[in-house]
N, C-alpha and C. Protein backbone atom coordinates (compact mmCIF):
# COMPACT_ATOMS: atom_id res chain seq x y z
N UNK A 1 -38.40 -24.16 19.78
CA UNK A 1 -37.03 -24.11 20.21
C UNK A 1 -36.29 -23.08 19.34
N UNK A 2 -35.77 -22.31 19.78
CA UNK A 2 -34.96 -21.18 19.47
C UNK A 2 -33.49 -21.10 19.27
N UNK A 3 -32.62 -21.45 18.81
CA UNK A 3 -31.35 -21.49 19.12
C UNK A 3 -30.62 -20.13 18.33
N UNK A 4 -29.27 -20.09 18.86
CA UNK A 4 -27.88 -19.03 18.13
C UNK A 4 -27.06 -19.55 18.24
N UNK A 5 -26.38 -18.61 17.31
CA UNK A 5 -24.88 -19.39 16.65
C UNK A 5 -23.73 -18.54 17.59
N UNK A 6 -23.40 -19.08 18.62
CA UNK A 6 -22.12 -18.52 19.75
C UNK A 6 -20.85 -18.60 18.39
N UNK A 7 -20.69 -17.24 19.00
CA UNK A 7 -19.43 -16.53 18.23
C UNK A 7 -18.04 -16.93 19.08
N UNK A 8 -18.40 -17.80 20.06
CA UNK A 8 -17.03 -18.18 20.44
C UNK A 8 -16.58 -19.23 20.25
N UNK A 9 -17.74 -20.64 19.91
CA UNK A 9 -17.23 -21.79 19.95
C UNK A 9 -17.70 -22.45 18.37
N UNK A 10 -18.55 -21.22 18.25
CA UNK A 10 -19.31 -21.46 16.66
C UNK A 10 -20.14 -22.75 16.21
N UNK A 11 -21.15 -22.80 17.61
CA UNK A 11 -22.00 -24.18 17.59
C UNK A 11 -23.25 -23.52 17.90
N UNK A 12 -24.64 -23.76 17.34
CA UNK A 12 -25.80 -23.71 18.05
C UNK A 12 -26.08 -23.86 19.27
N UNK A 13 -26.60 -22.71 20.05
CA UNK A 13 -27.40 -23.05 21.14
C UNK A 13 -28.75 -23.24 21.92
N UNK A 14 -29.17 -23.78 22.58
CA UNK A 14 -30.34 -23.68 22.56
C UNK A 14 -30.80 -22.42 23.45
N UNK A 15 -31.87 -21.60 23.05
CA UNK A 15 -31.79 -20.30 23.80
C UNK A 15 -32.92 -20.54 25.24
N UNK A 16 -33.38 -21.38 25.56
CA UNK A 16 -33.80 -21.99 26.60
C UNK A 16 -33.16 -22.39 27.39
N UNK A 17 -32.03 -23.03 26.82
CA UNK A 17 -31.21 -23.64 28.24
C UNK A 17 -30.39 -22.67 28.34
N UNK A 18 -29.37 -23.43 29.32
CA UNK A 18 -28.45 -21.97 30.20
C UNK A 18 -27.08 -22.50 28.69
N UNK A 19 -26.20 -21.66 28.34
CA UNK A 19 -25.34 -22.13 27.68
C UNK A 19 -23.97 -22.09 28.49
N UNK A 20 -23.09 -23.20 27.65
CA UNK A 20 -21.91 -24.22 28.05
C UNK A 20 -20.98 -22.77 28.80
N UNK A 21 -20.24 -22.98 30.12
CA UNK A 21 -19.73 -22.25 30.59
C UNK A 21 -18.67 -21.09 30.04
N UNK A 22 -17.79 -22.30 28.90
CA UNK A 22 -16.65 -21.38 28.49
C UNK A 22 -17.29 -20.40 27.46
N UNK A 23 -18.55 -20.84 26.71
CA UNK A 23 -19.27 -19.84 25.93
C UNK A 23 -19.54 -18.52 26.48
N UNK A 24 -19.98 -18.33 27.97
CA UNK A 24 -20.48 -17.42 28.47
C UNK A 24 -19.50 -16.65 29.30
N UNK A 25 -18.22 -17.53 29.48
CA UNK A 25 -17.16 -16.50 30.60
C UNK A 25 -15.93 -15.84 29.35
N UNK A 26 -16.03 -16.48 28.23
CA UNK A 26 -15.34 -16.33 26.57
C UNK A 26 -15.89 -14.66 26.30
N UNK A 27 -15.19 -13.88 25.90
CA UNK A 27 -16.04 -13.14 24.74
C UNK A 27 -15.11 -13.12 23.40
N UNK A 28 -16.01 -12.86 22.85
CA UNK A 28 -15.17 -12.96 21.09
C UNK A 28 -14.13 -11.84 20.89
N UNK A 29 -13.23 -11.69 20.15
CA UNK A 29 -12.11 -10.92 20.13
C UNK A 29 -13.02 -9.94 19.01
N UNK A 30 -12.11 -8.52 19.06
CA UNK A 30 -12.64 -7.47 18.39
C UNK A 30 -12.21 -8.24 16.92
N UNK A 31 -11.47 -9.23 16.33
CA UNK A 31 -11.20 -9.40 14.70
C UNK A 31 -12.68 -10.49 14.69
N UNK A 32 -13.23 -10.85 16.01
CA UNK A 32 -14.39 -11.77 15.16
C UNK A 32 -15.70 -11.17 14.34
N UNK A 33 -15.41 -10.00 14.23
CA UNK A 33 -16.61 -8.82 13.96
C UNK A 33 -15.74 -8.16 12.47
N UNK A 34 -16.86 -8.34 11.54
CA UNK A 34 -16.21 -8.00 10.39
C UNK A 34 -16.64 -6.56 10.39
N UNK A 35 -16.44 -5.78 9.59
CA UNK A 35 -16.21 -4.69 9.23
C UNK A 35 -15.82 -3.68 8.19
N UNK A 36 -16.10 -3.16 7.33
CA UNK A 36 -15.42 -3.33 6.27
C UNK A 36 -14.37 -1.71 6.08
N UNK A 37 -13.66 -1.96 5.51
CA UNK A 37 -12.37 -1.03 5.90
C UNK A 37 -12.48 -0.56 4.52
N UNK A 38 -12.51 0.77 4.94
CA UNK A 38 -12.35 1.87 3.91
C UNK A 38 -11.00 2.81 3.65
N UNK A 39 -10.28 3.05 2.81
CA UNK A 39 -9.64 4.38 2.31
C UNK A 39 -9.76 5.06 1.57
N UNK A 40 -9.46 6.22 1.94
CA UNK A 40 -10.01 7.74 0.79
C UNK A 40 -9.35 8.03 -0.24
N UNK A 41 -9.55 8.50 -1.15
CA UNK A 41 -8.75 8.40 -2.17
C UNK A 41 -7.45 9.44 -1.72
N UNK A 42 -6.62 9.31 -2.74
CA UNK A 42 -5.79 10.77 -2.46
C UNK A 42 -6.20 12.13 -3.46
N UNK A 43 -5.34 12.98 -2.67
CA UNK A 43 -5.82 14.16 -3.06
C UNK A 43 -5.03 14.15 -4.55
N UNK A 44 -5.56 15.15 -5.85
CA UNK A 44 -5.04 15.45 -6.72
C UNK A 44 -4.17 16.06 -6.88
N UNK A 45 -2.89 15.51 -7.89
CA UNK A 45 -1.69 15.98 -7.85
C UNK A 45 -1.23 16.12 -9.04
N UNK A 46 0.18 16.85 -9.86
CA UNK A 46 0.63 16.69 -10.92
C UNK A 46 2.00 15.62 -10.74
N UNK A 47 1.75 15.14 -11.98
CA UNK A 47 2.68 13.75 -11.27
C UNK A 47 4.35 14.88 -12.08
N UNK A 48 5.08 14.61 -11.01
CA UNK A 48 6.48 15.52 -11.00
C UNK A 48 7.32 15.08 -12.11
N UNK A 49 7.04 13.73 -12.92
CA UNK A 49 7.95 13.10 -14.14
C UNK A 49 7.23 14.05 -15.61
N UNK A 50 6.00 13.34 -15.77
CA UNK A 50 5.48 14.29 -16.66
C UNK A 50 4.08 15.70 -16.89
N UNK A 51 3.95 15.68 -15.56
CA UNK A 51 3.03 16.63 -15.55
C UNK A 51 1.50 16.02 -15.53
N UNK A 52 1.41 15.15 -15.74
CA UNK A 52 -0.26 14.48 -16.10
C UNK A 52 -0.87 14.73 -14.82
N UNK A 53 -2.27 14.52 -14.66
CA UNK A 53 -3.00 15.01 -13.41
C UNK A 53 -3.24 13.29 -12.82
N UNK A 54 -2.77 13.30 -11.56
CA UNK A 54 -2.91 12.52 -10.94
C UNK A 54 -4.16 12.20 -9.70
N UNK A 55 -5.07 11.71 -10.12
CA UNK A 55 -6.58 11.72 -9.00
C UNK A 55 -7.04 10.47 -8.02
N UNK A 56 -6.18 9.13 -8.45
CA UNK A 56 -6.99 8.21 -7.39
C UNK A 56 -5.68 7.43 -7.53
N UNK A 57 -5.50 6.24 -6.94
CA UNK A 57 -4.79 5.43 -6.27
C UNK A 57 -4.32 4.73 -7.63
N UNK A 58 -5.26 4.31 -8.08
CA UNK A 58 -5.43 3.30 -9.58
C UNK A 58 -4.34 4.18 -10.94
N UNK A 59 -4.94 5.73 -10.66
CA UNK A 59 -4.13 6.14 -11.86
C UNK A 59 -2.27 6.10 -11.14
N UNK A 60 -2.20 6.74 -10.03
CA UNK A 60 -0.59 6.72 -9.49
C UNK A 60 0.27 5.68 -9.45
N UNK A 61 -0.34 4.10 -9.64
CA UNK A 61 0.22 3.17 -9.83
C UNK A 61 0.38 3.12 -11.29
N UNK A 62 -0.43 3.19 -11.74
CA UNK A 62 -0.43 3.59 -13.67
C UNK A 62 0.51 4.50 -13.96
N UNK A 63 1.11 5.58 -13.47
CA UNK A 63 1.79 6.39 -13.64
C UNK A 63 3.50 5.82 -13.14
N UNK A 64 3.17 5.40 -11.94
CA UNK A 64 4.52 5.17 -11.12
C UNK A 64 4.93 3.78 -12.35
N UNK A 65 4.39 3.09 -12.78
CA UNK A 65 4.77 2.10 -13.85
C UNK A 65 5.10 2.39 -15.01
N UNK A 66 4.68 3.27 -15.53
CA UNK A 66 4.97 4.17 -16.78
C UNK A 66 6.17 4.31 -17.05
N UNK A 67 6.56 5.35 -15.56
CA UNK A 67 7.89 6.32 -15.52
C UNK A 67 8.78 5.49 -15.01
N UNK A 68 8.67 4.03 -14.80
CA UNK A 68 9.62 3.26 -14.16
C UNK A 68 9.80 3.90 -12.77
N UNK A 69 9.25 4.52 -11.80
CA UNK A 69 9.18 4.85 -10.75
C UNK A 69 9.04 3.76 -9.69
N UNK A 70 9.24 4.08 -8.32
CA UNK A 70 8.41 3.21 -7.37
C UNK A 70 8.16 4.51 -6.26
N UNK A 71 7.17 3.75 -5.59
CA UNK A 71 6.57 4.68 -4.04
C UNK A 71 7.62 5.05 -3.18
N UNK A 72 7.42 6.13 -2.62
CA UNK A 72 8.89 6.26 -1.60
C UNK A 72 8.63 5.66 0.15
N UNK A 73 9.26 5.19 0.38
CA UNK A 73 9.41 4.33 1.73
C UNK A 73 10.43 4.94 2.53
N UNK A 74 10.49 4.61 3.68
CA UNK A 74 11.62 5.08 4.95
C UNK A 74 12.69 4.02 4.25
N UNK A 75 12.27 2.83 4.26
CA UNK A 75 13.24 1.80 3.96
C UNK A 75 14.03 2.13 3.29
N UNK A 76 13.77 3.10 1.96
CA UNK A 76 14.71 2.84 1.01
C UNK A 76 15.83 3.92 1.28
N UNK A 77 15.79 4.33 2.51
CA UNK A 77 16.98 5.34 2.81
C UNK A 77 17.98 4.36 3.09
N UNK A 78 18.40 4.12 1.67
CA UNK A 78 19.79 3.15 1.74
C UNK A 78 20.92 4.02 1.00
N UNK A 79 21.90 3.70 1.38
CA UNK A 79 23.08 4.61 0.16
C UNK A 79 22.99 4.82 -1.15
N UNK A 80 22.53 3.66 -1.66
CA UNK A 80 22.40 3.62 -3.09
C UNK A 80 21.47 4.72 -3.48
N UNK A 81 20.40 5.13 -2.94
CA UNK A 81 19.09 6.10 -3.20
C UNK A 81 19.51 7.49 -2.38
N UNK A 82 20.25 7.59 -2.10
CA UNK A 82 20.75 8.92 -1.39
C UNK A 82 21.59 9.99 -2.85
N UNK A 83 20.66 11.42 -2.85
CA UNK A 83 20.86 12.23 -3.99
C UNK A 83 21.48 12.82 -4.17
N UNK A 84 22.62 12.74 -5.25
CA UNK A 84 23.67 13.51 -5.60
C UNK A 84 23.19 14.76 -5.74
N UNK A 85 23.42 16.06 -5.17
CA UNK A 85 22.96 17.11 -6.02
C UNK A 85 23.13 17.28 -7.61
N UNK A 86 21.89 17.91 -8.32
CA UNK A 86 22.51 17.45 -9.77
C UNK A 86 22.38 16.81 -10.16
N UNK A 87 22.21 15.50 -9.87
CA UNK A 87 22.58 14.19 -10.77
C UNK A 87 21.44 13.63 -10.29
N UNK A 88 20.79 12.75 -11.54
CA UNK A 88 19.31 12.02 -11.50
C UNK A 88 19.66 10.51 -11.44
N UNK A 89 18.81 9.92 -10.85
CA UNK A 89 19.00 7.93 -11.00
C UNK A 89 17.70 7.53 -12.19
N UNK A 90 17.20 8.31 -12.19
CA UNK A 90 15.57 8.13 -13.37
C UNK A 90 16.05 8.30 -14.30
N UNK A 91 16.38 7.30 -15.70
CA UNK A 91 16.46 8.00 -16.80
C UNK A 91 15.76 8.44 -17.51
N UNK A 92 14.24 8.00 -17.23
CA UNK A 92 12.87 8.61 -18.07
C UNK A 92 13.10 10.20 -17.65
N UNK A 93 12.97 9.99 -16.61
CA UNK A 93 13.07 11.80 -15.67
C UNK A 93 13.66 12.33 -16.43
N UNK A 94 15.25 11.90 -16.44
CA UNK A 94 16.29 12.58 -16.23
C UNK A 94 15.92 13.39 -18.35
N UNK A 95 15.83 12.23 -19.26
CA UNK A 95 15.65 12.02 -20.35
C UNK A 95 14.72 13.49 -20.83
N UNK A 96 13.28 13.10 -20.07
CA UNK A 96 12.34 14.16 -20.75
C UNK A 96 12.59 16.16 -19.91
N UNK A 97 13.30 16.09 -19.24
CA UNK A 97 13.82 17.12 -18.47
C UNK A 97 15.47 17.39 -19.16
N UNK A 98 15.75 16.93 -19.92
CA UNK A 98 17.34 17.02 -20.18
C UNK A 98 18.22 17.10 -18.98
N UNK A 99 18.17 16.57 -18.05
CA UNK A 99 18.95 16.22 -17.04
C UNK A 99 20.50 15.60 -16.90
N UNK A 100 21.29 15.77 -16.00
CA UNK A 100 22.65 14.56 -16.05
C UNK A 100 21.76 13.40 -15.05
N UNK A 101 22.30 12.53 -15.15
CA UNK A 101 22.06 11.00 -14.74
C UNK A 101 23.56 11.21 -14.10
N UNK A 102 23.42 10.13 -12.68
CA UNK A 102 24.44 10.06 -11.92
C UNK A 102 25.38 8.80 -12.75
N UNK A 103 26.75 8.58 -12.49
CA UNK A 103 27.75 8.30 -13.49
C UNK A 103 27.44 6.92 -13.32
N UNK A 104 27.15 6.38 -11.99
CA UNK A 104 26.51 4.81 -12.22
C UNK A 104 25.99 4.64 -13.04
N UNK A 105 24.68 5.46 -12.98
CA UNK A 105 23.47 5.00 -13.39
C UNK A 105 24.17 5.04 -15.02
N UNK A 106 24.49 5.89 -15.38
CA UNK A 106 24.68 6.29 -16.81
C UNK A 106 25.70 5.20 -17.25
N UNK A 107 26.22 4.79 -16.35
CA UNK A 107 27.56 3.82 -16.68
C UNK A 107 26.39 2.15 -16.85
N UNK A 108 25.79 2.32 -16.32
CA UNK A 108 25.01 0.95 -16.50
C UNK A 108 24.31 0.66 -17.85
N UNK A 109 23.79 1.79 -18.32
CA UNK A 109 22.85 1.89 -18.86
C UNK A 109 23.81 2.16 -20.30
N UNK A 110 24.74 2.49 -20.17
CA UNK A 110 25.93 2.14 -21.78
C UNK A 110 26.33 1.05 -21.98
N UNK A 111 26.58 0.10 -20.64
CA UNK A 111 26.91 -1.54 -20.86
C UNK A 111 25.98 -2.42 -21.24
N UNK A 112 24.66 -2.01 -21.01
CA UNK A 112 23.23 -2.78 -21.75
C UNK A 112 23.17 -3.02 -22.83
């Protein structure tokens, strides 16, 4: 006796007999099939705060934490993140570049 494991109802069958109807008029959805999902690294870059060479995913999060950075998103096109010409919101940036800092930011960062 021969049986398989139906990927739709996830019970043994016997491969002799005819199998249970909804097993055979069922088919399994494309997520019942694993697969394993890959991404490529990114390409190498100089990271724009301090220059260091930037090569895989692992170091740009290492970096973006460093510089007090975060990733850029559509989302964050909020007012608050919209760029003064001139004027920086990074104070690491702004700091190792001798930069002005926008008057918020700079105003926050004297009341600390």
């Amino acid at each position: 006796m021969t049986q398989r494991l139906c990927k739709v109802c996830w019970e043994w069958h016997d491969l002799d007999e005819p199998w249970p109807a909804e097993c055979v008029t069922q088919r399994p959805q494309r997520a019942d099939f694993n697969a394993p999902m890959v991404v490529r690294d990114i390409e190498p870059y100089r990271s724009p705060v301090d220059g260091k060479l930037i090569g895989s995913r692992s170091t740009r999060r290492e970096d973006l934490k460093a510089n007090d950075c975060v990733e850029w998103e559509p989302s964050l096109r909020h007012p608050m993140h919209h760029r003064t010409p001139g004027k920086y919101v990074n104070p690491k940036f702004a700091a190792k570049r001798g930069l002005p800092l926008r008057e918020e930011i700079a105003e926050s960062l004297r009341t600390k």
